[in-house]
Protein backbone atom coordinates (compact mmCIF):
# COMPACT_ATOMS: atom_id res chain seq x y z
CA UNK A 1 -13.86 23.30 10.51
CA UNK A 2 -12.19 25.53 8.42
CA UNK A 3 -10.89 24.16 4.66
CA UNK A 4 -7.82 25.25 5.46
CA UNK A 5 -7.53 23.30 8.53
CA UNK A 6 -8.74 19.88 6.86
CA UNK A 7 -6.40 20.49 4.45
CA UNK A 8 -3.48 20.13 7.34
CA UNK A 9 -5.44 17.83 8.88
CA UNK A 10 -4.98 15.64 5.30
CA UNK A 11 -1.52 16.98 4.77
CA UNK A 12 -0.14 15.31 7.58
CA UNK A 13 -1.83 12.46 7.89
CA UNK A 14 -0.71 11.64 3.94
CA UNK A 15 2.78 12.61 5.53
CA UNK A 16 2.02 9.70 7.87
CA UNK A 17 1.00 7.32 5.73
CA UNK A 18 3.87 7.69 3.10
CA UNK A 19 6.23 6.94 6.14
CA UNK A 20 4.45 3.96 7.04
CA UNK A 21 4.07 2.91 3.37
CA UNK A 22 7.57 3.26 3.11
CA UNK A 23 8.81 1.71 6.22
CA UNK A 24 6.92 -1.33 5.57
CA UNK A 25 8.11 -1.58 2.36
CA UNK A 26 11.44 -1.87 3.13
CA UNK A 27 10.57 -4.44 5.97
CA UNK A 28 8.81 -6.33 3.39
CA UNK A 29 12.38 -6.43 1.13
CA UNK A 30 14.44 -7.26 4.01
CA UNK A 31 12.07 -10.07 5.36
CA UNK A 32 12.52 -12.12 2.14
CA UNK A 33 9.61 -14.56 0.87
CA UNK A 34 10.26 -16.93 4.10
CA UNK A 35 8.06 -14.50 6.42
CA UNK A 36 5.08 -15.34 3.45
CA UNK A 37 4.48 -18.35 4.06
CA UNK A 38 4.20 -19.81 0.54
CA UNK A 39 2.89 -16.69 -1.41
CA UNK A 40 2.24 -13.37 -1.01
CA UNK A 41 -1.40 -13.18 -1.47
CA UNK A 42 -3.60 -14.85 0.84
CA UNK A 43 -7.06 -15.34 -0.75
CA UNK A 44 -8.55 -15.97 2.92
CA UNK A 45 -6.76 -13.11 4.30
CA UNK A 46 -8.02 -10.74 1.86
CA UNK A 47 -11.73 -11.79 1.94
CA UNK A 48 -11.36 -11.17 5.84
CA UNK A 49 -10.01 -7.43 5.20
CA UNK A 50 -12.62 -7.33 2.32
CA UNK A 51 -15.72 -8.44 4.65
CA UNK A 52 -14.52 -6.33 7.96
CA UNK A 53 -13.61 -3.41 6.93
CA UNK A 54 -16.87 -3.52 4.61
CA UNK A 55 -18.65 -3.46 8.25
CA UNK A 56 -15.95 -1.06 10.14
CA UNK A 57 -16.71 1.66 7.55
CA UNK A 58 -20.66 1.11 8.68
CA UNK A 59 -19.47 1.38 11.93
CA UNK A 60 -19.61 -2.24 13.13
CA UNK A 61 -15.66 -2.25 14.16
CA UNK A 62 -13.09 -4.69 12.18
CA UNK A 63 -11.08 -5.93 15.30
CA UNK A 64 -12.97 -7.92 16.88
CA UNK A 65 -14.50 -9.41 13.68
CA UNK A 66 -11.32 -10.05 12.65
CA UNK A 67 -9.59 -11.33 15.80
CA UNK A 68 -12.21 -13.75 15.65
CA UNK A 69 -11.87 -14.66 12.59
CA UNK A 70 -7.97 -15.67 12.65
CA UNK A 71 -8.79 -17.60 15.96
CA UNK A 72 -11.48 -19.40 14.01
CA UNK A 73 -9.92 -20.53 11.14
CA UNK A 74 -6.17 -20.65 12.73
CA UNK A 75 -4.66 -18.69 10.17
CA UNK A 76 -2.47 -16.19 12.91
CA UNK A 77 -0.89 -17.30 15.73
CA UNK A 78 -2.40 -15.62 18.89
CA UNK A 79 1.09 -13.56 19.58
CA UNK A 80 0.87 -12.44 16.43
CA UNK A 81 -2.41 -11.22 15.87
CA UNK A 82 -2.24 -7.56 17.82
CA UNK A 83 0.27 -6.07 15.48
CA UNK A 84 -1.26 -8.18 12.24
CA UNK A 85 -4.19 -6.01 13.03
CA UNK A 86 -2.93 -2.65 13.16
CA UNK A 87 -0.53 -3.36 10.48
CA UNK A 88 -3.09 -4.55 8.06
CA UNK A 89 -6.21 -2.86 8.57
CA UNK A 90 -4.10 0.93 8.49
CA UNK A 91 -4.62 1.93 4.80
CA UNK A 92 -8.01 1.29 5.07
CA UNK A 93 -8.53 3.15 8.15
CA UNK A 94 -6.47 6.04 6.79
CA UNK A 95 -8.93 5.79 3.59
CA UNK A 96 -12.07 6.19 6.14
CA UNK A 97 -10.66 9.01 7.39
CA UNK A 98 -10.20 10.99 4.24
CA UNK A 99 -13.47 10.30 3.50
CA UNK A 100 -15.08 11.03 7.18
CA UNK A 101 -13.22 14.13 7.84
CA UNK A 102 -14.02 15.55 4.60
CA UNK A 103 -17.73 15.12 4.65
CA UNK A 104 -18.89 15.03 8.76
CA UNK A 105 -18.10 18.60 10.54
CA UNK A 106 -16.44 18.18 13.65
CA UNK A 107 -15.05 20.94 16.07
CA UNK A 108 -11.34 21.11 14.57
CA UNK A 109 -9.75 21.87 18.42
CA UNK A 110 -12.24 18.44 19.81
CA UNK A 111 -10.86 16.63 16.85
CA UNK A 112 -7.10 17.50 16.99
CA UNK A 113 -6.53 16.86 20.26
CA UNK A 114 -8.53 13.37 20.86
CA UNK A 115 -6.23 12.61 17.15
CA UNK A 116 -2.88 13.37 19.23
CA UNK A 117 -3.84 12.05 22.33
CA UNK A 118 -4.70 8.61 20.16
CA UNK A 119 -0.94 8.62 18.42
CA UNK A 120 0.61 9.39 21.96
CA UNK A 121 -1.09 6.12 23.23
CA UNK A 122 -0.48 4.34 20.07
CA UNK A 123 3.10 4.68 20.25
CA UNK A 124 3.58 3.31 24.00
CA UNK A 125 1.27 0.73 23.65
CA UNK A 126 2.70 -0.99 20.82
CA UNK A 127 5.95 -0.35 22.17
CA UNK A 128 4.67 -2.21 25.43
CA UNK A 129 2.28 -4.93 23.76
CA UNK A 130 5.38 -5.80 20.69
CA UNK A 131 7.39 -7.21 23.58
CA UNK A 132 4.53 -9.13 25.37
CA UNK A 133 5.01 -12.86 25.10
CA UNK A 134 1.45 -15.30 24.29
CA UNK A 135 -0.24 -15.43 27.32
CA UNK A 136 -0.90 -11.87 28.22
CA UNK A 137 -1.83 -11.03 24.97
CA UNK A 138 -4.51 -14.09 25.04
CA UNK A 139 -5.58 -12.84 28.44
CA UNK A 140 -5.59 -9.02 27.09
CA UNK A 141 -7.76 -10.35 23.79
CA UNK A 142 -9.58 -12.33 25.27
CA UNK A 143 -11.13 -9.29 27.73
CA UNK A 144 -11.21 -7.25 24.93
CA UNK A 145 -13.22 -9.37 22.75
CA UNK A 146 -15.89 -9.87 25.98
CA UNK A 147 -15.97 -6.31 25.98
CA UNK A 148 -16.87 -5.54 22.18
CA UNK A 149 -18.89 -8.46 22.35
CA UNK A 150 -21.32 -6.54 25.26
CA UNK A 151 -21.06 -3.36 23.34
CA UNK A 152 -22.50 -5.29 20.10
CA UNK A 153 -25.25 -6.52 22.49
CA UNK A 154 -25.62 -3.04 24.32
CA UNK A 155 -26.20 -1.36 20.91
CA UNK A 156 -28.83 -3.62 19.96
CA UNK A 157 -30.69 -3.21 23.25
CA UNK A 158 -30.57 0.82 22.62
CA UNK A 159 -28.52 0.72 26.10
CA UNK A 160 -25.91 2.44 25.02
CA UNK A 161 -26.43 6.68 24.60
CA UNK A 162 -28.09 8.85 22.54
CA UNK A 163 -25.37 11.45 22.57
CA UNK A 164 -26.36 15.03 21.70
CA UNK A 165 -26.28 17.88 19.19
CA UNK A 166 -23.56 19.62 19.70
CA UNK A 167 -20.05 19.56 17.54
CA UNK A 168 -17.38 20.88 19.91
CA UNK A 169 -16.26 20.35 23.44
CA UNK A 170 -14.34 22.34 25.64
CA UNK A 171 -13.13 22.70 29.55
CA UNK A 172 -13.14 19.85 31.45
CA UNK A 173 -15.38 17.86 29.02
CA UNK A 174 -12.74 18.20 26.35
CA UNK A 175 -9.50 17.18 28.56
CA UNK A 176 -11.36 14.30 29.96
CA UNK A 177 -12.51 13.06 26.35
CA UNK A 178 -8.48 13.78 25.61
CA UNK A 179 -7.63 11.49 28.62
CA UNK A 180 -9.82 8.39 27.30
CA UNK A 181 -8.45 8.69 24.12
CA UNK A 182 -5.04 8.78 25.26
CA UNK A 183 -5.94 5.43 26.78
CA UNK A 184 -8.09 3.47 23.66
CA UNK A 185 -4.87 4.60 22.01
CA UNK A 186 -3.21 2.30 23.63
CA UNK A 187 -5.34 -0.36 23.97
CA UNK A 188 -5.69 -0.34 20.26
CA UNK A 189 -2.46 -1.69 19.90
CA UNK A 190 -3.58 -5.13 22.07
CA UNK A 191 -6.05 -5.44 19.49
CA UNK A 192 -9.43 -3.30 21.59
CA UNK A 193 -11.06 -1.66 18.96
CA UNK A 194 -11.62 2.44 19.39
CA UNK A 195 -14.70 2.77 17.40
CA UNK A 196 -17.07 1.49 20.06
CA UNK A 197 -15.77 2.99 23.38
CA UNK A 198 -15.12 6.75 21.44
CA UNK A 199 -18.63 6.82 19.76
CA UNK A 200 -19.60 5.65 23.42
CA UNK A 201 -17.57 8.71 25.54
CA UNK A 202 -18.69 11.44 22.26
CA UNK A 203 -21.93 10.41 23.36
CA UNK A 204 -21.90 10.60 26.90
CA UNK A 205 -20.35 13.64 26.79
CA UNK A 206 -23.52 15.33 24.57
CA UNK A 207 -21.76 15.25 21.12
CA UNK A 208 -23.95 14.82 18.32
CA UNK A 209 -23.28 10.97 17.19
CA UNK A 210 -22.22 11.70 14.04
CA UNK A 211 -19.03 13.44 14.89
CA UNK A 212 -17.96 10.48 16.15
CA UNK A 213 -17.47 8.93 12.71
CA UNK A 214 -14.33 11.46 11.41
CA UNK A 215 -13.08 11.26 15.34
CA UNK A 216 -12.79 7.78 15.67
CA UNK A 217 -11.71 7.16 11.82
CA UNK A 218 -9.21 10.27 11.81
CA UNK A 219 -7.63 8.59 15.74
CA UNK A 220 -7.43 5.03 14.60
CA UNK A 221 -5.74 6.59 10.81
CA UNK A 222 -3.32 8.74 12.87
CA UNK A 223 -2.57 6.47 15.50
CA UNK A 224 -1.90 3.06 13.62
CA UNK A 225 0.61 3.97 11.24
CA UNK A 226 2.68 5.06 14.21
CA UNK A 227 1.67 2.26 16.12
CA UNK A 228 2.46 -0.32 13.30
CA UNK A 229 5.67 0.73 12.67
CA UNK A 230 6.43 -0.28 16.09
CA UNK A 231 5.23 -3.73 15.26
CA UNK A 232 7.08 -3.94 12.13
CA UNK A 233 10.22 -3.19 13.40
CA UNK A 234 9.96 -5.90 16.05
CA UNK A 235 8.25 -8.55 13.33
CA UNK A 236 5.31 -8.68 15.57
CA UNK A 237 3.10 -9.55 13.01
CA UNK A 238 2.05 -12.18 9.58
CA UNK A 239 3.29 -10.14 6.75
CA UNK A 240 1.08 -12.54 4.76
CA UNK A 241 -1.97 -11.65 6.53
CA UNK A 242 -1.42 -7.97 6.66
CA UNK A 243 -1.24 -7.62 3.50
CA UNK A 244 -4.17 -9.78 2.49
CA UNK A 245 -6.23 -7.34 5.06
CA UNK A 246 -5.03 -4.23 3.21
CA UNK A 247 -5.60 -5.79 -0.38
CA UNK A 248 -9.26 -6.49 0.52
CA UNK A 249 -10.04 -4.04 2.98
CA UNK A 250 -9.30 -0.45 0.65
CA UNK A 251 -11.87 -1.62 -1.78
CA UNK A 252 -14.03 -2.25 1.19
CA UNK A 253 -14.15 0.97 1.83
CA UNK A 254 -14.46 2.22 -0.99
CA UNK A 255 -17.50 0.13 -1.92
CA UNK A 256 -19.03 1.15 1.85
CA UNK A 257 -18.63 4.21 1.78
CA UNK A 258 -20.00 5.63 -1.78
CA UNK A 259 -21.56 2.66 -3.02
CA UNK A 260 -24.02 0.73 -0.11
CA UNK A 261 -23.57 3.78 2.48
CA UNK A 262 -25.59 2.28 4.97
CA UNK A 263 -27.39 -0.91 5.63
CA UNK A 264 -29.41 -2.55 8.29
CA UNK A 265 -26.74 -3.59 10.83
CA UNK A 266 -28.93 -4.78 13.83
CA UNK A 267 -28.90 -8.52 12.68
CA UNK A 268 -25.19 -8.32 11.64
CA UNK A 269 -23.88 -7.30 14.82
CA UNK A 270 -26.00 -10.27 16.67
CA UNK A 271 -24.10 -12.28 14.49
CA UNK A 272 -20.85 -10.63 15.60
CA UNK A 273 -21.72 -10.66 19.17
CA UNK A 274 -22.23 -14.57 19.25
CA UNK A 275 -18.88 -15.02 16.86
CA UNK A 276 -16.96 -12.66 18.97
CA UNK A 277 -17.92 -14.29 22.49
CA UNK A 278 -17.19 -17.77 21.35
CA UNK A 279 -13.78 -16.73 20.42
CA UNK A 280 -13.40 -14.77 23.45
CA UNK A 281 -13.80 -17.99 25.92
CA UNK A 282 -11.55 -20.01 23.33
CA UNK A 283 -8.92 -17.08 23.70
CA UNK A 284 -9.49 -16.66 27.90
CA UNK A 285 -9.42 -20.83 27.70
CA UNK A 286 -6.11 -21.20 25.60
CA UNK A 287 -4.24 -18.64 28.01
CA UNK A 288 -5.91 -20.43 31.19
CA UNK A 289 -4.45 -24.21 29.70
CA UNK A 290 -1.17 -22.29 28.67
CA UNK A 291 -0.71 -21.14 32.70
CA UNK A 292 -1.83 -24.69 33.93
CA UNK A 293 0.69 -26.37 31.63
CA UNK A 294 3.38 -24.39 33.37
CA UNK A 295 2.39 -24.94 36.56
């Protein structure tokens, strides 16, 4: 990739972030300190931005960790927790990709497109997903947590594959990669995580595995500022919590990324896997007992 390229590539995606900096901002005025909840700050909220994003910029995925992690300690309301995520953890995921893109080479044509396709899904998925009431989005996180759950386990049982050498894609190889995008687009705005299931089709599709890193950082930092806004403007979300995941989880990326740089994960994401199933069957049980109590 070209310097001149990345530089767009940064140019725009600053562009982005400004807009959602500033749109939330002015959310944040108009909502008044009764969406806080007494206080801005939240010192659990910010060690849960702090400790998975830490992880995400290793690779591990902050989604599910922190899905779970709200469901354990009831600190967001199920409804609310798909749009608390991509609201909170997009500054740090726009900081990963400064860092990714600008280190990791990457085809520039594989990269742009899988980026756009991953802001086209963004934006009807939250639009879809804002407007959902409890119970699909327990069903909907519940599934997705069983499914990041048996990619944790997966990894750890080298099932999962190698991937390949090369830095580019093209033909069919390159619209189909577009297509799945497209789609983990949208199902990051339910709260499904992209990291996993892109470093899984970059693979398949004979990529070399480290140009997954600055595709799957540079779609989820292009895709969730547009798909937060969505959630802001429908107040899909715990302003509270957001912003203790962006207070804690910049640093943590930071501190990841040029400090630690890697660790070994193996025994981390067993941990994760058994966390992140346990909340899954809470989840799939809440929405079951929801649908009975109707009934």
């Amino acid at each position: 990739m070209s310097p001149d390229l990345k530089t767009w590539l940064f140019i725009i995606l600053a562009l982005l972030t400004a807009i959602f900096c500033g749109w939330w901002a002015a959310a944040f005025i108009r909502a008044g300190n009764h969406r806080l909840n007494n206080g801005v700050i939240g010192l659990e909220q910010t060690a849960i931005g702090l400790g998975t994003d830490f992880f995400d910029t290793l690779g591990i995925g902050s989604f599910a960790t922190t899905t779970a992690l709200f469901k354990l300690l009831k600190l967001v309301p199920d409804e609310l927790i798909p749009g608390t995520l991509n609201v909170g953890h997009t500054l740090p995921s726009v900081a990963q990709a400064f860092i990714y893109i600008a280190i990791i080479d990457v085809d520039v044509v594989t990269l742009a497109l899988m980026i756009a396709a991953s802001v086209i899904g963004a934006w009807f998925g939250a639009g879809v997903v804002s407007r959902w009431p409890r119970r699909p989005i327990r069903l909907g996180m519940g599934i997705a947590l069983t499914i990041a759950g048996a990619l944790f386990v997966m990894k750890n049982l080298n099932l999962l594959p190698a991937g390949g050498d090369t830095l580019a894609l093209s033909g069919p190889q390159l619209w189909l990669a577009v297509g799945i995008n497209l789609i983990l687009g949208a199902l990051m705005t339910l709260g499904i995580g992209l990291y996993a299931p892109c470093m899984i089709t970059v693979a398949l599709l004979g990529m070399n595995p480290a140009a997954a890193f600055p595709i799957m950082m540079g779609s989820c930092a292009f895709l969730m500022p547009v798909g937060a806004v969505r959630f802001i403007d429908s107040g899909r979300y715990q302003l509270k919590a957001a912003l203790g995941l962006t207070l804690g989880g910049v640093p943590a990326v930071l501190l990841a990324a040029f400090i630690v740089k890697s660790l070994p994960l193996e025994t981390v994401r067993w941990l994760v896997a058994v966390v992140v199933f346990y909340t899954a069957i809470v989840m799939l049980y809440s929405a079951y007992r929801e649908d009975r109590v109707r009934c």
